[in-house]
Each structure stands twice: as C-alpha cells, then as structure tokens.
N, C-alpha and C. Protein backbone atom coordinates (compact mmCIF):
# COMPACT_ATOMS: atom_id res chain seq x y z
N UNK A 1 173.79 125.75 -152.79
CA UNK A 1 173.67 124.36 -152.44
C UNK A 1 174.32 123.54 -153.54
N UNK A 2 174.74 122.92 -153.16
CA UNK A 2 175.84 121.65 -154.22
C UNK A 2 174.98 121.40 -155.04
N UNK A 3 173.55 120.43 -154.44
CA UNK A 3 172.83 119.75 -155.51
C UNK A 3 173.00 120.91 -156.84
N UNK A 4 172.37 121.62 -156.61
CA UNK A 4 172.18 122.71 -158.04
C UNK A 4 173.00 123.89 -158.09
N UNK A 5 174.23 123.66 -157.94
CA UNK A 5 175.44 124.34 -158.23
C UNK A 5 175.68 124.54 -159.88
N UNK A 6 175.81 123.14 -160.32
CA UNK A 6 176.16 123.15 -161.90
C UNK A 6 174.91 123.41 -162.58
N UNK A 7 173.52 123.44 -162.37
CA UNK A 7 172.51 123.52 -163.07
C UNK A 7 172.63 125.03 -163.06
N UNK A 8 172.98 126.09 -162.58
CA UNK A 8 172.71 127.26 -162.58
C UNK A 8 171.00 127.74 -162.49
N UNK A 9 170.35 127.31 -161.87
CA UNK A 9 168.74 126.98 -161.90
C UNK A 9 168.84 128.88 -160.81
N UNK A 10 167.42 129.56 -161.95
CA UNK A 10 167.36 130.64 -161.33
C UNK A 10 165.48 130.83 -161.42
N UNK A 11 165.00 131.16 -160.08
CA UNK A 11 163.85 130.89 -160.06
C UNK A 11 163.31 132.18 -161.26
N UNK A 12 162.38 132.43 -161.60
CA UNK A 12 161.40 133.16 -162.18
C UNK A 12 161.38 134.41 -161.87
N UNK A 13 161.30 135.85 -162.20
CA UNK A 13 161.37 136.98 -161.47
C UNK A 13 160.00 136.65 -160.96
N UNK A 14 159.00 136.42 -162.11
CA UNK A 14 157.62 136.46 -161.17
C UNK A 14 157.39 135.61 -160.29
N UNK A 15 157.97 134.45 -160.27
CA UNK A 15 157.46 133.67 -159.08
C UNK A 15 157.99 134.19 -157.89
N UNK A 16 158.98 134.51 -157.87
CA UNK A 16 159.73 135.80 -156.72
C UNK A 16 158.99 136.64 -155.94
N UNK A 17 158.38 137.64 -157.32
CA UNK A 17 157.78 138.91 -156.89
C UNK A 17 156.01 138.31 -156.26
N UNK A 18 155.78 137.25 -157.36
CA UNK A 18 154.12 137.00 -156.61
C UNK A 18 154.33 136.17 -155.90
N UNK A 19 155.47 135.63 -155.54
CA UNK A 19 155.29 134.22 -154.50
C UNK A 19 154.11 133.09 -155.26
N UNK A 20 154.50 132.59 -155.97
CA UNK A 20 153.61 131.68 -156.86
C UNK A 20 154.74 130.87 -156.96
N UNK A 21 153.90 129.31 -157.07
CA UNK A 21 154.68 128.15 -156.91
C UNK A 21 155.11 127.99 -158.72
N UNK A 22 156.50 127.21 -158.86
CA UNK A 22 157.01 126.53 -160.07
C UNK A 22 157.26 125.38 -160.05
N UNK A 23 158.13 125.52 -161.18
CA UNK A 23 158.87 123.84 -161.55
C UNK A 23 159.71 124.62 -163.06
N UNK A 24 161.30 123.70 -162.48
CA UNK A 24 162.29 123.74 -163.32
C UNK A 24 163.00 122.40 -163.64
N UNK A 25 162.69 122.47 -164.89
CA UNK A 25 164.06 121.63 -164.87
C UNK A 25 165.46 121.24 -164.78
N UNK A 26 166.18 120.54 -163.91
CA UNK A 26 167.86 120.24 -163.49
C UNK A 26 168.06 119.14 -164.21
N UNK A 27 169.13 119.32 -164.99
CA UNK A 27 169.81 118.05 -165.50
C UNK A 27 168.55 116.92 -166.19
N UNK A 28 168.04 116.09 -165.88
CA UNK A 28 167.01 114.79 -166.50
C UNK A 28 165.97 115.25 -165.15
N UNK A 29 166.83 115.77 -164.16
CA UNK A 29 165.15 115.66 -163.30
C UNK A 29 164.20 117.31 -162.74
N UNK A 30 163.64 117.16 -161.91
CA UNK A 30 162.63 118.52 -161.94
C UNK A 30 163.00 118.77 -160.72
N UNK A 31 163.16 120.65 -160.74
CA UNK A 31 162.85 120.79 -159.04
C UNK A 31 161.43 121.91 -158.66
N UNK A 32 160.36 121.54 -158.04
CA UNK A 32 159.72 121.77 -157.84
C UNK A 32 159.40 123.18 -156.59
N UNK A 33 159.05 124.21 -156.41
CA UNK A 33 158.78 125.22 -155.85
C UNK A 33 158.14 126.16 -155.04
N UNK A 34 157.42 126.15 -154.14
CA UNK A 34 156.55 127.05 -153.20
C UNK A 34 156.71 127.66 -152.06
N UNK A 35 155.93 129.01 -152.05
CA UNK A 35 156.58 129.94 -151.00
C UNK A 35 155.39 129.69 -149.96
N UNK A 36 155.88 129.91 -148.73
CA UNK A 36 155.21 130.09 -147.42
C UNK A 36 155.82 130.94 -146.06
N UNK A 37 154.96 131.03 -145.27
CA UNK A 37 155.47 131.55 -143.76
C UNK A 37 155.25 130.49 -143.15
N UNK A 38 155.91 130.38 -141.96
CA UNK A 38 155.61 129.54 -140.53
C UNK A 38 155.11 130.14 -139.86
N UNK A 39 154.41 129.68 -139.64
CA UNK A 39 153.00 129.99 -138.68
C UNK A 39 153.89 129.89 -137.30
N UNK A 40 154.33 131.19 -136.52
CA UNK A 40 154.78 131.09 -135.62
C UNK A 40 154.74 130.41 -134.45
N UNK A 41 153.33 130.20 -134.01
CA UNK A 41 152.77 130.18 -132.98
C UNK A 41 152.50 128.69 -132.83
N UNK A 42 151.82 127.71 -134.21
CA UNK A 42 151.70 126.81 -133.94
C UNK A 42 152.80 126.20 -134.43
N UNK A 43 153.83 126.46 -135.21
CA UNK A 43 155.14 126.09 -134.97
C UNK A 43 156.21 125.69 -133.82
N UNK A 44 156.10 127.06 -133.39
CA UNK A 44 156.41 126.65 -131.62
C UNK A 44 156.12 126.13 -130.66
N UNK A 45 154.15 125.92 -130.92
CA UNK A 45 154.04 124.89 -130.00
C UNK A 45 154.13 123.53 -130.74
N UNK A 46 154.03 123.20 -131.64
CA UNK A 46 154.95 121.66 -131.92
C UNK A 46 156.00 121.07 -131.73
N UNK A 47 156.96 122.03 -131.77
CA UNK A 47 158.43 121.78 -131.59
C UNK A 47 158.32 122.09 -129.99
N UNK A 48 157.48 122.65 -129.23
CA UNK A 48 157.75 122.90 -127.89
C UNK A 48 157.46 121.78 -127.10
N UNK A 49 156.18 121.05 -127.73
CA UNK A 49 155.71 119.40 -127.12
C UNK A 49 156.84 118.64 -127.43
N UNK A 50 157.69 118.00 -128.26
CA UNK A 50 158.08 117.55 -129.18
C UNK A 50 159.46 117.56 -127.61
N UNK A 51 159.87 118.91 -127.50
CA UNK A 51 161.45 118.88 -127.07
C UNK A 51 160.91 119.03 -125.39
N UNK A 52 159.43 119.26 -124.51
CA UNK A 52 159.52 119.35 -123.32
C UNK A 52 159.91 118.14 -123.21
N UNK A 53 159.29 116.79 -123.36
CA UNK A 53 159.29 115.51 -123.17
C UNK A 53 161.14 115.16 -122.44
N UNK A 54 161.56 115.47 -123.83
CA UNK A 54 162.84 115.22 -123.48
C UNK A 54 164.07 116.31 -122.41
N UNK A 55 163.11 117.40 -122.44
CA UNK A 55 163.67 117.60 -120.79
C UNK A 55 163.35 117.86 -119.68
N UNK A 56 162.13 117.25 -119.84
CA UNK A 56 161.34 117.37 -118.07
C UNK A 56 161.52 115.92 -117.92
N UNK A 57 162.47 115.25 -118.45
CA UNK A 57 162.64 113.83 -117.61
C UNK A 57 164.21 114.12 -116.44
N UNK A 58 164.31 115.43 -116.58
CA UNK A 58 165.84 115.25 -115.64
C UNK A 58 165.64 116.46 -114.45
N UNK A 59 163.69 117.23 -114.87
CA UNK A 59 163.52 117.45 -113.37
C UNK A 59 163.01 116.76 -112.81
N UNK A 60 163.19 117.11 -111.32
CA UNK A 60 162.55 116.31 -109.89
C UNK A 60 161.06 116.60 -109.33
N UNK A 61 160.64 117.98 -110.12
CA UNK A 61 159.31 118.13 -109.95
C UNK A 61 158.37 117.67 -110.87
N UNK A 62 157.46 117.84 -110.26
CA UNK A 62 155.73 117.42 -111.19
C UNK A 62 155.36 118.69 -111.76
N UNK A 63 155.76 119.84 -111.38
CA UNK A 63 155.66 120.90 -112.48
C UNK A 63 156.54 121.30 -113.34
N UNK A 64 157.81 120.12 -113.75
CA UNK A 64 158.89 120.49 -114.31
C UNK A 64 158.91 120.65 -115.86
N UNK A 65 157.84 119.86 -115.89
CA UNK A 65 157.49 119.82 -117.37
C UNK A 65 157.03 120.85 -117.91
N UNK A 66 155.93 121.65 -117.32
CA UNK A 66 154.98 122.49 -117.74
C UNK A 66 156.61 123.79 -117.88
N UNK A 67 157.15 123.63 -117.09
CA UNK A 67 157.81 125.02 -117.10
C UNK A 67 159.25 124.97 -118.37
N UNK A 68 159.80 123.29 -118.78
CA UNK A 68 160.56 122.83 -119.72
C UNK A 68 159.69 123.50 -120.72
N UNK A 69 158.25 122.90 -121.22
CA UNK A 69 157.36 123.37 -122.18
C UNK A 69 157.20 124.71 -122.21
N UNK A 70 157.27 125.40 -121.53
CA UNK A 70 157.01 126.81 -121.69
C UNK A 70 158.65 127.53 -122.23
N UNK A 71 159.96 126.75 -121.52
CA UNK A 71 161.19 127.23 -121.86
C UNK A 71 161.25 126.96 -123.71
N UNK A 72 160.88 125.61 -123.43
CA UNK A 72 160.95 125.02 -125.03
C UNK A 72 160.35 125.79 -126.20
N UNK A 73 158.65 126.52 -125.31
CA UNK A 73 158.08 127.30 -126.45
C UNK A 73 158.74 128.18 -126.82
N UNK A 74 159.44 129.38 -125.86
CA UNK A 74 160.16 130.66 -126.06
C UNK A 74 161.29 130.64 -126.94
N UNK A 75 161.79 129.23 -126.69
CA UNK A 75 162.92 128.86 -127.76
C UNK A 75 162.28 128.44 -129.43
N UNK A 76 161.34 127.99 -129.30
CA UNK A 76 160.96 127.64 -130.93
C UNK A 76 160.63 128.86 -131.42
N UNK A 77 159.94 129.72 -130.39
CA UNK A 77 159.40 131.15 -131.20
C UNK A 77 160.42 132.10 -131.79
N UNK A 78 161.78 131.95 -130.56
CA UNK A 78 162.69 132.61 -131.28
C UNK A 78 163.51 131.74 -132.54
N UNK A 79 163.66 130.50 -132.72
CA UNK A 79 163.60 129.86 -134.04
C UNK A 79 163.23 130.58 -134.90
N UNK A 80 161.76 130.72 -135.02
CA UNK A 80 160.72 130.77 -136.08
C UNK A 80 160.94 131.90 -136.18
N UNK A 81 161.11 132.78 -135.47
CA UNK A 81 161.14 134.67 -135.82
C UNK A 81 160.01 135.40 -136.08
N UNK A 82 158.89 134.18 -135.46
CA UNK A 82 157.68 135.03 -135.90
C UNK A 82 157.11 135.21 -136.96
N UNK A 83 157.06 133.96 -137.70
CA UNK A 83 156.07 134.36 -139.00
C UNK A 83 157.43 134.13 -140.07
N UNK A 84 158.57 133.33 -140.11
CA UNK A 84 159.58 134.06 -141.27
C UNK A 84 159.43 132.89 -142.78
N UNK A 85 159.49 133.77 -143.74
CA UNK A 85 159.21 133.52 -145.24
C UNK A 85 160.09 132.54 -145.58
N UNK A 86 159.86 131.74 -146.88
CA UNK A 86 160.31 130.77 -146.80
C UNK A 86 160.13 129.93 -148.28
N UNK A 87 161.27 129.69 -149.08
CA UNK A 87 160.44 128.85 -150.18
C UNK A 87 161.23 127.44 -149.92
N UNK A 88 160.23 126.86 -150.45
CA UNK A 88 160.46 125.19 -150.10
C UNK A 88 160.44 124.64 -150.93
N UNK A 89 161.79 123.64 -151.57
CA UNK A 89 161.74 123.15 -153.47
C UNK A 89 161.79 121.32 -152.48
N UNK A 90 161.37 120.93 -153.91
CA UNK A 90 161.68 119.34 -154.21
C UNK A 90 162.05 119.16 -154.95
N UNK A 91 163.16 118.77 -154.95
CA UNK A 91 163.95 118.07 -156.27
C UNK A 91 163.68 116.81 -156.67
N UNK A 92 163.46 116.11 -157.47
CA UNK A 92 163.21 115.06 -158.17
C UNK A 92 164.04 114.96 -158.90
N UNK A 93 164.71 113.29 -158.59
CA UNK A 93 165.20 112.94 -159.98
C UNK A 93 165.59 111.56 -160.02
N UNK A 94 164.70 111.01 -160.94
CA UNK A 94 164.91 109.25 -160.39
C UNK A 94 165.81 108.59 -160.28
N UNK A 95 166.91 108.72 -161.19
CA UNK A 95 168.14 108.65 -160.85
C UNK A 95 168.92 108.96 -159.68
N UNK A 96 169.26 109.95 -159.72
CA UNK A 96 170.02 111.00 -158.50
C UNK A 96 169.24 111.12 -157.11
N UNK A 97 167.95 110.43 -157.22
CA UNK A 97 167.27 110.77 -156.00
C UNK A 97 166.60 111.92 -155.57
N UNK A 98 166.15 112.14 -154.65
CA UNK A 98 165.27 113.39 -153.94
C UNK A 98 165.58 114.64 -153.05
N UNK A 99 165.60 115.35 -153.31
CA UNK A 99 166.02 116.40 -151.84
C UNK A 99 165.36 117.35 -151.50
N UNK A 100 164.74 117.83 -150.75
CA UNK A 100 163.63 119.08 -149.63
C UNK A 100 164.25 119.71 -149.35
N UNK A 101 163.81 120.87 -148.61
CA UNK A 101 164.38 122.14 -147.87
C UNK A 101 163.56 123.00 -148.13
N UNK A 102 163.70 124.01 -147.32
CA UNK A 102 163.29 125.55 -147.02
C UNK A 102 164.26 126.16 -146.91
N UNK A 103 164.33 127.28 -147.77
CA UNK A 103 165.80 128.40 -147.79
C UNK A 103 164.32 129.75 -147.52
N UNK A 104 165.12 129.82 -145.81
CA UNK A 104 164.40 131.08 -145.38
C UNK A 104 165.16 132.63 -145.96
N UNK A 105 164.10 133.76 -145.79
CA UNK A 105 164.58 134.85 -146.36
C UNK A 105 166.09 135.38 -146.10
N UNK A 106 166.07 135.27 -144.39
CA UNK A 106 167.45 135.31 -143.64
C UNK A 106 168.48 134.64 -144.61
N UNK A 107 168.29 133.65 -145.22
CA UNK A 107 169.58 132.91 -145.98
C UNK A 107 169.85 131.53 -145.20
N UNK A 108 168.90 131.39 -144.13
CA UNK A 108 168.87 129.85 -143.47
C UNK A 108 168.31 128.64 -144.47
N UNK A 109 169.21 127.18 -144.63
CA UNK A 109 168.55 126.72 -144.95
C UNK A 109 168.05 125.73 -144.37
N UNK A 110 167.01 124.78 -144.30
CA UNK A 110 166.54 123.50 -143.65
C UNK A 110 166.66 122.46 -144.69
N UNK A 111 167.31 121.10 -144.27
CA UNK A 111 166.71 120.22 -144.80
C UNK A 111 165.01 119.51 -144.63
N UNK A 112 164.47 118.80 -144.91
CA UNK A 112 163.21 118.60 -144.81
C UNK A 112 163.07 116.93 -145.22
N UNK A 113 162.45 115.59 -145.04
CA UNK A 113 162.70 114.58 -145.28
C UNK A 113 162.13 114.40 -146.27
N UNK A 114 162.61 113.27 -147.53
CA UNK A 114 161.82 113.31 -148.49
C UNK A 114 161.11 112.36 -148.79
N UNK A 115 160.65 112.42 -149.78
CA UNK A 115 159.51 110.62 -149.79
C UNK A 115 160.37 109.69 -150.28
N UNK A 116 160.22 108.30 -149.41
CA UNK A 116 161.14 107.23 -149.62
C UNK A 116 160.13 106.16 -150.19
N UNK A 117 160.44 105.51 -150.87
CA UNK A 117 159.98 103.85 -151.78
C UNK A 117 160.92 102.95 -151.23
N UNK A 118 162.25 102.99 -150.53
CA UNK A 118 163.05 101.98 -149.78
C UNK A 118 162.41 101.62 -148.81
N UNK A 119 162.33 100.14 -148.67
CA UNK A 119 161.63 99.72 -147.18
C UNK A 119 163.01 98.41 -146.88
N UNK A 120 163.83 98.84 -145.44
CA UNK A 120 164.43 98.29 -145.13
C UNK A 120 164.14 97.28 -144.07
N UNK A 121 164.19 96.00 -144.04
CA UNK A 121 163.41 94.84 -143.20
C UNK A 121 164.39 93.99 -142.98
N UNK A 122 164.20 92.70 -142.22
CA UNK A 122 164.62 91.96 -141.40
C UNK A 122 164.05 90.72 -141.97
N UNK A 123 164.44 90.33 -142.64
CA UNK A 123 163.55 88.80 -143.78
C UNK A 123 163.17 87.22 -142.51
N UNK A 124 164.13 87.26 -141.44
CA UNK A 124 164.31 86.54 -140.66
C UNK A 124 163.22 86.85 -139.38
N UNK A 125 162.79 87.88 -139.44
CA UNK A 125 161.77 88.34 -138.34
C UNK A 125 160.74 88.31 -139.12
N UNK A 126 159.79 87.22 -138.49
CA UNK A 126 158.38 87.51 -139.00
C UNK A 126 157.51 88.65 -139.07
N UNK A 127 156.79 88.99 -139.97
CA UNK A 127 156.18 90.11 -140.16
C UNK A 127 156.42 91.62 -140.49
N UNK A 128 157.93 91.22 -140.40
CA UNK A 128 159.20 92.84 -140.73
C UNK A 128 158.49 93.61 -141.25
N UNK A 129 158.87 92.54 -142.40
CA UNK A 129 158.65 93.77 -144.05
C UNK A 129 156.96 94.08 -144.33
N UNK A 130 155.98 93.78 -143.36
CA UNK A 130 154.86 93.97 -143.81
C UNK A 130 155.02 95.33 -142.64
N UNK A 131 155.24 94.99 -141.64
CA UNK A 131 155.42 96.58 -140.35
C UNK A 131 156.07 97.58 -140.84
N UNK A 132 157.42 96.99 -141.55
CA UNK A 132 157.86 98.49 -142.22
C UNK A 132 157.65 99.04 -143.35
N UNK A 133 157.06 98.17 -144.63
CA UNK A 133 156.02 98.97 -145.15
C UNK A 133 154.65 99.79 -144.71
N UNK A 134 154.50 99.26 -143.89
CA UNK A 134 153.19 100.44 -143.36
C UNK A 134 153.54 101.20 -142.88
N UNK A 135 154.94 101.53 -141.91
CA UNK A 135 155.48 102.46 -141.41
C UNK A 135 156.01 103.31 -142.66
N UNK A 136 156.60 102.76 -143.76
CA UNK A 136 156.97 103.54 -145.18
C UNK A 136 155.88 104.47 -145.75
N UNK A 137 154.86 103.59 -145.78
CA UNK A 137 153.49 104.24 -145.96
C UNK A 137 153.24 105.14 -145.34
N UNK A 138 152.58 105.15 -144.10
CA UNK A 138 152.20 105.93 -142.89
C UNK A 138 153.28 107.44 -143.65
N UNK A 139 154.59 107.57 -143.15
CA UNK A 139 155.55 108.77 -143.30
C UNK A 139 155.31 109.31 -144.57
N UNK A 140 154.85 108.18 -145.87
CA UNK A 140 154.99 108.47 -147.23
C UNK A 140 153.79 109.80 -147.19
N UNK A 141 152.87 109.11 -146.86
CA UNK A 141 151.29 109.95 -146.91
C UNK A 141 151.96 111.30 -146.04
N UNK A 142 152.36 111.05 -145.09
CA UNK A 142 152.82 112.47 -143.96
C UNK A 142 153.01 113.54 -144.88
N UNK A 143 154.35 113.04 -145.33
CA UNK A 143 155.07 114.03 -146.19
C UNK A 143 154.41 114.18 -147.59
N UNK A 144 153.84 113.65 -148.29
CA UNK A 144 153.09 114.04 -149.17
C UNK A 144 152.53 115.32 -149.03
N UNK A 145 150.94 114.83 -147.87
CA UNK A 145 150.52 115.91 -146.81
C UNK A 145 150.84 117.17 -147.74
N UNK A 146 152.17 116.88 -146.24
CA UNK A 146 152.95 118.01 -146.58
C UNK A 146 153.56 119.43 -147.78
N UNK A 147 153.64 118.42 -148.90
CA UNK A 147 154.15 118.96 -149.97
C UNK A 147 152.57 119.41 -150.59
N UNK A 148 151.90 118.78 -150.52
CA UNK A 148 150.44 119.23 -151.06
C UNK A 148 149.92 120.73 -150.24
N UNK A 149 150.40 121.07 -148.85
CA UNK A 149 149.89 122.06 -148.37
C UNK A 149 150.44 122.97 -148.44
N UNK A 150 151.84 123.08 -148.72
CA UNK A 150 152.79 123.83 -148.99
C UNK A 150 152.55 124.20 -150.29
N UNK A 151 151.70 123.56 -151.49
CA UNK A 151 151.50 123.96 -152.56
C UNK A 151 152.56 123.66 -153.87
N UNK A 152 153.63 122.35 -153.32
CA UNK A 152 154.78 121.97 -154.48
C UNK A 152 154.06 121.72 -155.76
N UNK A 153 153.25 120.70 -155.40
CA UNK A 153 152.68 120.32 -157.06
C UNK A 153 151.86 121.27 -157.96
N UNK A 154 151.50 122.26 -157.29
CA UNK A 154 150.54 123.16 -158.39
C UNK A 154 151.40 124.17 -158.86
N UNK A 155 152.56 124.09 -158.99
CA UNK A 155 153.44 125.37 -160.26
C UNK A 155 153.58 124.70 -161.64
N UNK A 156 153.40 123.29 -161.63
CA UNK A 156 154.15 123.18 -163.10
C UNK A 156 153.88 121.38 -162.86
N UNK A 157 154.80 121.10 -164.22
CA UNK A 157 154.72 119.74 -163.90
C UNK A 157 155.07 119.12 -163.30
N UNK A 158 154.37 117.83 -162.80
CA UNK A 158 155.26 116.71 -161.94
C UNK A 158 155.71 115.40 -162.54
N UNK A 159 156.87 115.28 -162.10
CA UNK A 159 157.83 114.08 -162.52
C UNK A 159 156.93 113.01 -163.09
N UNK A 160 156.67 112.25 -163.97
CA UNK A 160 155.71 110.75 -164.63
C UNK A 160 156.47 110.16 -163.42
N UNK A 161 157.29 110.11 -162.66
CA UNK A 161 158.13 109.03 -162.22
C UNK A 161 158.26 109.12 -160.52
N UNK A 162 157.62 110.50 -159.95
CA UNK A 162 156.95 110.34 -159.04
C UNK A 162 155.74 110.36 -158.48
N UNK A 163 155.08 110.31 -160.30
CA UNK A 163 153.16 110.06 -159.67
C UNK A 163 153.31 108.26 -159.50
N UNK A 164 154.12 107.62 -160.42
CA UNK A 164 154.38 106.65 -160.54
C UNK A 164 154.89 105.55 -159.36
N UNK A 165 155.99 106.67 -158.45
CA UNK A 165 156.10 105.96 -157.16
C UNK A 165 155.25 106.02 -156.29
N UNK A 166 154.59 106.98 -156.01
CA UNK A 166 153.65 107.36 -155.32
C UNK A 166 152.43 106.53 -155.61
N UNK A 167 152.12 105.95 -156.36
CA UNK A 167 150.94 105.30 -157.09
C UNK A 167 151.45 103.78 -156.30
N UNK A 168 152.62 103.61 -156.21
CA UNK A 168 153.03 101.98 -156.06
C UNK A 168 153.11 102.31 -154.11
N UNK A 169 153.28 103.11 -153.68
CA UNK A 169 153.82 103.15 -152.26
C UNK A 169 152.03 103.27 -151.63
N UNK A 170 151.46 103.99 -152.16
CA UNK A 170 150.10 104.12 -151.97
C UNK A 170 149.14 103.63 -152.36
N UNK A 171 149.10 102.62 -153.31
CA UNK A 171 148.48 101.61 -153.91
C UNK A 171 147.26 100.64 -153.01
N UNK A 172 147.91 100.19 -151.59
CA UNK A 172 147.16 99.94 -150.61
C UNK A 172 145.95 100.86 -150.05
N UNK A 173 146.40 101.97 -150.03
CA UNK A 173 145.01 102.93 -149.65
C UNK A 173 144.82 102.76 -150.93
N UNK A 174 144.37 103.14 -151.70
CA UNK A 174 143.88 103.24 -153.04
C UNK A 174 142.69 102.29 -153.38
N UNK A 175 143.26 100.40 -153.22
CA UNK A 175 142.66 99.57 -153.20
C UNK A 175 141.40 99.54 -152.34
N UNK A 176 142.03 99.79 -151.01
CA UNK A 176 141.20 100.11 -149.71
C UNK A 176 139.91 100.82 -149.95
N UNK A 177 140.27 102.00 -150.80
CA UNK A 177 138.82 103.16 -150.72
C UNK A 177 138.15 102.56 -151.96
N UNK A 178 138.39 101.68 -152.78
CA UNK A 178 137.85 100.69 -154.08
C UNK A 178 136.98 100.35 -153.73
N UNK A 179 137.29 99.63 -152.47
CA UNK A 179 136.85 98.30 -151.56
C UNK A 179 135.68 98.52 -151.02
N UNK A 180 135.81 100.30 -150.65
CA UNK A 180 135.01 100.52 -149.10
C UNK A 180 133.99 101.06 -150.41
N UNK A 181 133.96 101.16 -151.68
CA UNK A 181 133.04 102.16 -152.40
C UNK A 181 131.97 101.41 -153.14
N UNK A 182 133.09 99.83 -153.82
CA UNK A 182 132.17 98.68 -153.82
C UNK A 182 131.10 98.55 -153.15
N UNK A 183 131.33 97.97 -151.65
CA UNK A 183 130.43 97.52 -151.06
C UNK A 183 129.30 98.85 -149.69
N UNK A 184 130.17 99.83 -150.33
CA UNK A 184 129.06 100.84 -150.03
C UNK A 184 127.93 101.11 -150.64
C-alpha cells in the first residue's frame, strides 16, 4: 500500500503468530493494529438486506424480494469465504490524515471509513450545520464502535491527538451523560 511504502513498517513476529493487537509508529503518526474473522453468516446477512432493497425494486413480484435476498445472501457468503482472517490497521496522523482497511489472508484488501471531525454545511440553510454535525456524530460513534470491537486501541498507544478529536466530536454525549447523572 502507498500510504506505508516508505515507512517500511513490519508488523511484530508475535503479533503475527498470536494474533494480538499493536501499534507502530510511521513517520510523526501511529498505525494502529488488530486481527479478526468475519463472522460469515451475519456478515452476509447484512450485506444481503443492505443489496436486496436495491434489487427487488426491478421485480414485478411480491415475492421478488425474498428471493433477490436470498440471491444477495449466497453472494455475500461467497464474499466472505466463510469465516476469512483479517487484520485491520488505523493509521493516524494529524497531519497526513487517517486511513482503515482490512488486508485479508487471501491478500484482499478493503478500505474501511475513517473517523471524520470535517462537518460540511450549507451556512444559508437554516439549521445545516447543527443536522450535519449530529449526522458527523452519529457515524463518528459508529465507527468508533467499530474500532473498539475489533480491538484497535488495546495494542499500544493511542495518538494524544485522536483522544483529543474524539473528545471534541463527542463532547455533546459526554455533557449529556453529566447532565443525566447530576440530576439523577
């Protein structure tokens, strides 16, 4: 991958052999580390809801869907391969920005979305920038989620500079559970 072409970044033999999560450093910023499988099954059926929608609108039956969804599942399962291994880094770097992925065993890689602090709005439309910060929010927490279940943050350290964004993008819940603990 380009990003870490010039860093020459080589994971750990042991984190390899035990599948245990890290953290390295690239250039000024960190890339972060953890192994997993995809859960075949409920993999496929996410991506199978996800893609019937969009093609049981071009059959003519009322059972067209159920049978799109069932085509759709057979196709995510063969995606997934059934369970296939997988490590998943985050790169950090406040400068240079962010980047995700999963580089499966096969040698496939995925991009994956990363956490954004940009909130792009409409200054002229009332209420923009308060809708698309909560929508910033809303995805921010998603993918967090995410990286928390996958196990990124527990190999090593994390960036001062993305507990830091994360602290400002999430700040609103934060206040919120203050609020609710006060007057509880």
């Amino acid at each position: 991958m380009k990003l870490f072409e010039r860093h020459d970044l080589k994971i750990p033999e042991e984190n390899l052999r035990d599948g245990t999560p890290g953290s390295l450093p690239y250039g000024s910023g960190r890339v972060m580390f953890a192994f997993g499988t995809d859960d075949a099954e409920r993999g496929a059926e996410g991506n199978a809801d996800e893609h019937a929608d969009e093609h049981a609108e071009g059959y003519a039956k009322q059972d067209a869907k159920q049978d799109a969804k069932q085509d759709a599942k057979q196709d995510a399962k063969q995606d997934v391969k059934g369970g296939a291994k997988f490590m998943e880094y985050y790169a950090h770097h406040r400068i240079g920005g962010d980047a995700r992925g999963r580089i499966y065993e096969d040698g496939r890689h995925v991009s994956l979305p990363e956490l954004s602090t940009m909130i792009v709005y409409n200054p002229d439309v009332p209420g923009d920038y308060e809708r698309r910060e909560k929508e910033n929010r809303d995805e921010y927490r998603r993918i967090m989620g995410e990286l928390i279940d996958v196990g990124i943050f527990s190999g090593g350290p994390v960036p001062g500079s993305l507990v830091i964004n994360s602290h400002l993008v999430l700040k609103n819940d934060e206040e919120t559970e203050r609020e609710g603990e006060e007057e509880g």
